[in-house]
Protein backbone atom coordinates (compact mmCIF):
# COMPACT_ATOMS: atom_id res chain seq x y z
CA UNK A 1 82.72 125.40 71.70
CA UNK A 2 82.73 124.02 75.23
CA UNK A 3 86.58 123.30 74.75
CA UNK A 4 87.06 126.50 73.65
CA UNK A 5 85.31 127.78 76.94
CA UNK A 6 87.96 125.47 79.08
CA UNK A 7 90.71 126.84 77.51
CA UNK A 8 89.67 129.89 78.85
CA UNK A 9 89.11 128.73 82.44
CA UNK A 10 92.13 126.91 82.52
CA UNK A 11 94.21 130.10 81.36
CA UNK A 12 93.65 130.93 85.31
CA UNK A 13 96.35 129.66 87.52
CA UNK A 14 97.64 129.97 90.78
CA UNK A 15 100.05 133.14 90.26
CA UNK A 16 97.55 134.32 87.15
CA UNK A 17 94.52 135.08 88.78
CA UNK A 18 93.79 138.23 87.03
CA UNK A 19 94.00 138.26 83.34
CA UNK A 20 93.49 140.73 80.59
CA UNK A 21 91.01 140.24 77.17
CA UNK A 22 94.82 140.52 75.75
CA UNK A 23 96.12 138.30 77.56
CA UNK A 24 93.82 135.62 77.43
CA UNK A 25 94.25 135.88 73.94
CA UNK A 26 97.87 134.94 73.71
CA UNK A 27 97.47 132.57 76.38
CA UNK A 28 94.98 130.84 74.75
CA UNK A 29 95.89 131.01 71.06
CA UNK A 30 92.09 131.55 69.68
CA UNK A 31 91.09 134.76 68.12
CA UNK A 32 90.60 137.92 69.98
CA UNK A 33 86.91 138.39 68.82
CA UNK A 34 86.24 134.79 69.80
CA UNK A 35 87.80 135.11 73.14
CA UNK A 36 86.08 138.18 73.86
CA UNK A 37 82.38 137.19 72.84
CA UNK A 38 82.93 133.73 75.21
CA UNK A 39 84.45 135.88 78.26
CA UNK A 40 81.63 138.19 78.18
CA UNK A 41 79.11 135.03 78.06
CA UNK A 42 81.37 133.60 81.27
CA UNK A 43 81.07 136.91 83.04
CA UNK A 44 76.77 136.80 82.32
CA UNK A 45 76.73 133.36 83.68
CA UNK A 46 78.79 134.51 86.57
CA UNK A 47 81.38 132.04 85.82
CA UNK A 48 84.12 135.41 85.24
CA UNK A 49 83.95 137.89 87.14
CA UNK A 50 84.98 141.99 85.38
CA UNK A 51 86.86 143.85 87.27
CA UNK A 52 86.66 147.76 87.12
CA UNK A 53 89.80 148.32 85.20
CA UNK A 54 89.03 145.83 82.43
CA UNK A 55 90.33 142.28 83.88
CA UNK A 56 88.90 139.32 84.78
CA UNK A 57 88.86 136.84 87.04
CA UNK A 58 87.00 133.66 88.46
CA UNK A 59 83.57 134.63 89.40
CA UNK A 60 81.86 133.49 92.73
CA UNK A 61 79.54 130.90 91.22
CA UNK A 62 82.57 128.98 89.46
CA UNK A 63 84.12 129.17 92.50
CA UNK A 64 81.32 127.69 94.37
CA UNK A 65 81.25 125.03 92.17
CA UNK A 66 84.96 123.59 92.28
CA UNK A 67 84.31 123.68 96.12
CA UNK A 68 82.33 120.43 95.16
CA UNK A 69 84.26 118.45 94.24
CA UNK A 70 84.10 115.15 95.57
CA UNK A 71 87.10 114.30 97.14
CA UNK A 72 88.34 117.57 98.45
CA UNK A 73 85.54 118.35 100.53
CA UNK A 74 85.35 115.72 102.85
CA UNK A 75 88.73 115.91 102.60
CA UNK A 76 89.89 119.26 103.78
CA UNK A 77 86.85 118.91 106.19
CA UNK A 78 88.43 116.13 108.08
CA UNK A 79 92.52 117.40 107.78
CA UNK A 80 92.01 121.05 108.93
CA UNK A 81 91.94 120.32 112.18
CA UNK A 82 95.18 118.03 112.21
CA UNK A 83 96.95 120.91 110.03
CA UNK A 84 95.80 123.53 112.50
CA UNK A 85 97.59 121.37 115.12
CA UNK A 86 100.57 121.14 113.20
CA UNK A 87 100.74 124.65 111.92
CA UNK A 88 100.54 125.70 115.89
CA UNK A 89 103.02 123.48 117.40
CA UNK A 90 105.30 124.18 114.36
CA UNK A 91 104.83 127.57 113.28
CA UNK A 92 106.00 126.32 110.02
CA UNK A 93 104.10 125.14 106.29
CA UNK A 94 101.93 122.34 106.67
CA UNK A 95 100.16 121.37 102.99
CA UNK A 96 97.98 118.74 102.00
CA UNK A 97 97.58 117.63 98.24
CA UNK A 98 96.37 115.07 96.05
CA UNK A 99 97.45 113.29 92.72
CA UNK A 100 96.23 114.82 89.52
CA UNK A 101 98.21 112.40 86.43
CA UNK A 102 101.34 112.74 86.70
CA UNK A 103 101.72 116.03 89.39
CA UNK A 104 100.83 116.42 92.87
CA UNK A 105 97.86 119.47 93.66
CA UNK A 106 97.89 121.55 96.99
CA UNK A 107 94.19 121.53 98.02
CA UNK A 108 94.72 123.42 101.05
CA UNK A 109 98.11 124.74 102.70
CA UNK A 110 98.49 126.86 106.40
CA UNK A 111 101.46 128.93 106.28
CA UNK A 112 103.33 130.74 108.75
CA UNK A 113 105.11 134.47 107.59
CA UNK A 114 108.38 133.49 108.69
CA UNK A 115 108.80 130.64 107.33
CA UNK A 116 110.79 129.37 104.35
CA UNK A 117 109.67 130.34 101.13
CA UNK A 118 108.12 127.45 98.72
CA UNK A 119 107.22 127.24 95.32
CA UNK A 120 103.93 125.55 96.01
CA UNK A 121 100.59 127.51 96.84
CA UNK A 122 96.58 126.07 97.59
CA UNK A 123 95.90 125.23 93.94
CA UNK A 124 99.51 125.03 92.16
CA UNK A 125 101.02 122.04 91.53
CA UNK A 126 104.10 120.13 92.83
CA UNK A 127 106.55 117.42 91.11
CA UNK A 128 105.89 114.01 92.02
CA UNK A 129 109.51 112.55 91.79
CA UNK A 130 111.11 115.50 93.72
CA UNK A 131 108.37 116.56 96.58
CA UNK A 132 107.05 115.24 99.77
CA UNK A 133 103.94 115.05 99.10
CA UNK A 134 104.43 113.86 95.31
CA UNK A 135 106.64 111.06 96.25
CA UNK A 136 104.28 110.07 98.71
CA UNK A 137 101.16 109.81 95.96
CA UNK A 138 103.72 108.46 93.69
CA UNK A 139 105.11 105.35 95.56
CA UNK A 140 100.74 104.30 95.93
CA UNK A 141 100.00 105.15 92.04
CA UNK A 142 99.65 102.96 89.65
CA UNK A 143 102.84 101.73 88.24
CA UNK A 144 101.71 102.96 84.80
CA UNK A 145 101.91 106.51 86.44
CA UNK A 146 105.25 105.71 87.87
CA UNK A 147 106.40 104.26 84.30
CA UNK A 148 105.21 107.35 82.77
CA UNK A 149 106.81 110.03 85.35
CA UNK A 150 109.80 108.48 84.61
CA UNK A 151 109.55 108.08 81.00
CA UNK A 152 108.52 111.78 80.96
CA UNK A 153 112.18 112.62 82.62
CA UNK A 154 112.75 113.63 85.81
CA UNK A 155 113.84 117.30 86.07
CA UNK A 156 117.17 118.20 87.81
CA UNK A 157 115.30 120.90 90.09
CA UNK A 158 118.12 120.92 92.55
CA UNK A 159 121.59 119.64 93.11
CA UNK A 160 120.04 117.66 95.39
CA UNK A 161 116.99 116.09 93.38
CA UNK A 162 117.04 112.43 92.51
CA UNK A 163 117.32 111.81 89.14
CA UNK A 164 118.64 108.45 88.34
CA UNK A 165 114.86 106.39 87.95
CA UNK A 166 116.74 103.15 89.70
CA UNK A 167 117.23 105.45 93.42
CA UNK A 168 113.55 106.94 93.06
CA UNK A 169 112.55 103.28 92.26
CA UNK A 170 114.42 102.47 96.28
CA UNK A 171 112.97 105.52 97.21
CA UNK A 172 109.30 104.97 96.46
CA UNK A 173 109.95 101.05 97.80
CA UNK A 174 110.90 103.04 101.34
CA UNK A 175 107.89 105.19 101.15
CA UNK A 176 105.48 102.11 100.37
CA UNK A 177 107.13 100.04 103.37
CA UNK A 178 106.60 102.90 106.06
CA UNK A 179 104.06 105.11 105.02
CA UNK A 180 106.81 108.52 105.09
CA UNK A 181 108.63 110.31 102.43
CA UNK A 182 111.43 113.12 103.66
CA UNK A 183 113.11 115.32 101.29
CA UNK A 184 116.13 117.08 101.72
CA UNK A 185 116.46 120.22 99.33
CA UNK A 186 115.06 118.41 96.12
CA UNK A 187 112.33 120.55 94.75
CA UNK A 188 113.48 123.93 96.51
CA UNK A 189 116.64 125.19 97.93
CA UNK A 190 116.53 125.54 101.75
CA UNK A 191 113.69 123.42 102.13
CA UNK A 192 112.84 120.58 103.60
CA UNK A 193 109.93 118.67 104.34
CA UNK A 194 108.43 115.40 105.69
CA UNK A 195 105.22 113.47 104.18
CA UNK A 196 102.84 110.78 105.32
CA UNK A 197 100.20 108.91 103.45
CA UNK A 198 96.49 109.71 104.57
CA UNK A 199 93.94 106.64 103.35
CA UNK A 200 90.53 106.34 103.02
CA UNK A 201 87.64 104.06 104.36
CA UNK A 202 89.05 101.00 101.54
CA UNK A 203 92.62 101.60 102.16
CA UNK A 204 93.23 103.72 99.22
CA UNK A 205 95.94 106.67 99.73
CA UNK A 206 94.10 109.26 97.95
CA UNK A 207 95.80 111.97 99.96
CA UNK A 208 99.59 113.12 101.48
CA UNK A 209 100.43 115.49 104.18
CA UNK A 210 103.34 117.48 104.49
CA UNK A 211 105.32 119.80 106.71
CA UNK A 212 107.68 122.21 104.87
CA UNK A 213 110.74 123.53 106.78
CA UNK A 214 113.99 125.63 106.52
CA UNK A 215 116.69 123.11 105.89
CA UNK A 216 119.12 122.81 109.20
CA UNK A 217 115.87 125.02 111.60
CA UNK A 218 114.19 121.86 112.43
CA UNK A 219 115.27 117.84 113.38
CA UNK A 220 113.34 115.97 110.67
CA UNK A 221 113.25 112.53 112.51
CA UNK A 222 111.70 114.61 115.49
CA UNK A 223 108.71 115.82 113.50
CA UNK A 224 108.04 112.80 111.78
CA UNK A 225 106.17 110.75 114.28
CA UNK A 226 103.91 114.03 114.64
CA UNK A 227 103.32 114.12 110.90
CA UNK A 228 102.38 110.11 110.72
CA UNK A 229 100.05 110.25 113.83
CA UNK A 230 98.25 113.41 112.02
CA UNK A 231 98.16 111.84 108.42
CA UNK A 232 96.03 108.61 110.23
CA UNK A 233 93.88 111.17 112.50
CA UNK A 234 92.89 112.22 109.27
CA UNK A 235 92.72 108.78 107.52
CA UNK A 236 90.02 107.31 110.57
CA UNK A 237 88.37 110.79 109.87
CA UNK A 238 87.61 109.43 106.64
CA UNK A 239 86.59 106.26 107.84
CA UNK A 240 90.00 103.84 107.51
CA UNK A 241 90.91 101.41 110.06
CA UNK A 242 94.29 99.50 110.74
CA UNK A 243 92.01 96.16 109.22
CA UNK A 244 91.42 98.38 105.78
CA UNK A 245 95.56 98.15 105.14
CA UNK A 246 96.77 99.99 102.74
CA UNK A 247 96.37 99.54 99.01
């Protein structure tokens, strides 16, 4: 039963906030009259929340509740600041995300209107082999996470995405040696971004900072050094030293 009630929950993604009794259905795969007697238990609960034409959608106390989360909270706490820098000097996408298996997850992203228009949003998920931020959190996984990103293929997303495993394998040796990734036009067209790694108290990268920008608008070597010196602002925030190294 409580799987049943996940499968539900999880049928809510970024870009499908607000789903039907129908569509959770087919989404889902279980039986209408099953689906509808656990919604209606999720919306007493205050885990759903019923809209007045009919849909659903998360409810305030679930919400609450994934704003727990361990990691993300001291977390976001501690890189707002540094993104709020970045997003004003830059007036372009600055995200931050963590590794989830084998994808990277945008906990929190500031975003300016004009700029370039990205496939990732606070929530969704990014590629590891192709993105900033995922090639950061790839090059510090595990190498059985590395083994099994590439054994799981990696995606032509682009003309310009890497896809031979022996270049990502340089690639993610680059990004371990200085702390950076930079991506040229590899997970969307027109955009560009730069990464840095952002560690904890033991050295750990449990995190990766980005800035997103229109390919040819801004001089990628010129932002990095911004980028790096934000990504350990918000490393010491979480209590890492230069003596903790990097792990």
């Amino acid at each position: 039963m409580s799987s049943k009630l996940f499968e539900i929950l999880y049928a809510f993604q970024p870009g499908r906030t607000r789903l039907s009794l129908a569509e959770l259905t087919r989404i889902t795969g279980l039986p209408h009259a099953t689906v509808r007697r656990l919604v209606l238990e999720l919306v007493q609960v205050g885990a759903l929340h019923r809209a007045t034409d009919g849909t659903f959608t998360v409810g305030l106390r679930l919400w609450r509740l994934g704003t727990l989360a361990p990691l993300t909270v001291p977390l976001r706490s501690a890189a707002l600041p540094f993104m709020e820098d970045l997003y004003t000097a830059l007036k372009q996408h600055v995200q931050l995300a963590v590794r989830e298996g084998t994808e990277a997850v945008i906990v929190e992203r500031l975003s300016a209107s004009p700029a370039v228009d990205v496939v990732s949003q606070v929530g969704g998920h990014l590629p590891l082999h192709s993105s900033g931020v995922g090639k950061v959190l790839l090059a510090h996984a595990p190498e059985e996470i590395v083994q099994r990103v590439i054994g799981d293929g990696l995606p032509r997303l682009t003309p310009r995405t890497i896809t031979d495993p022996q270049r990502l394998g340089q690639v993610l040796a680059e990004c371990r040696g200085t702390g950076v990734a930079t991506v040229r036009e590899e997970t969307s067209s027109m955009a560009d971004s730069v990464a840095s790694r952002i560690m904890d108290a033991d050295g750990n990268v449990v995190a990766a900072l980005s800035v997103v920008v229109r390919s040819g608008t801004v001089y990628l070597r010129a932002v990095t050094p911004t980028v790096i010196a934000s990504a350990l602002g918000i490393s010491r925030r979480l209590g890492w030293t230069p003596r903790a190294g990097v792990r």
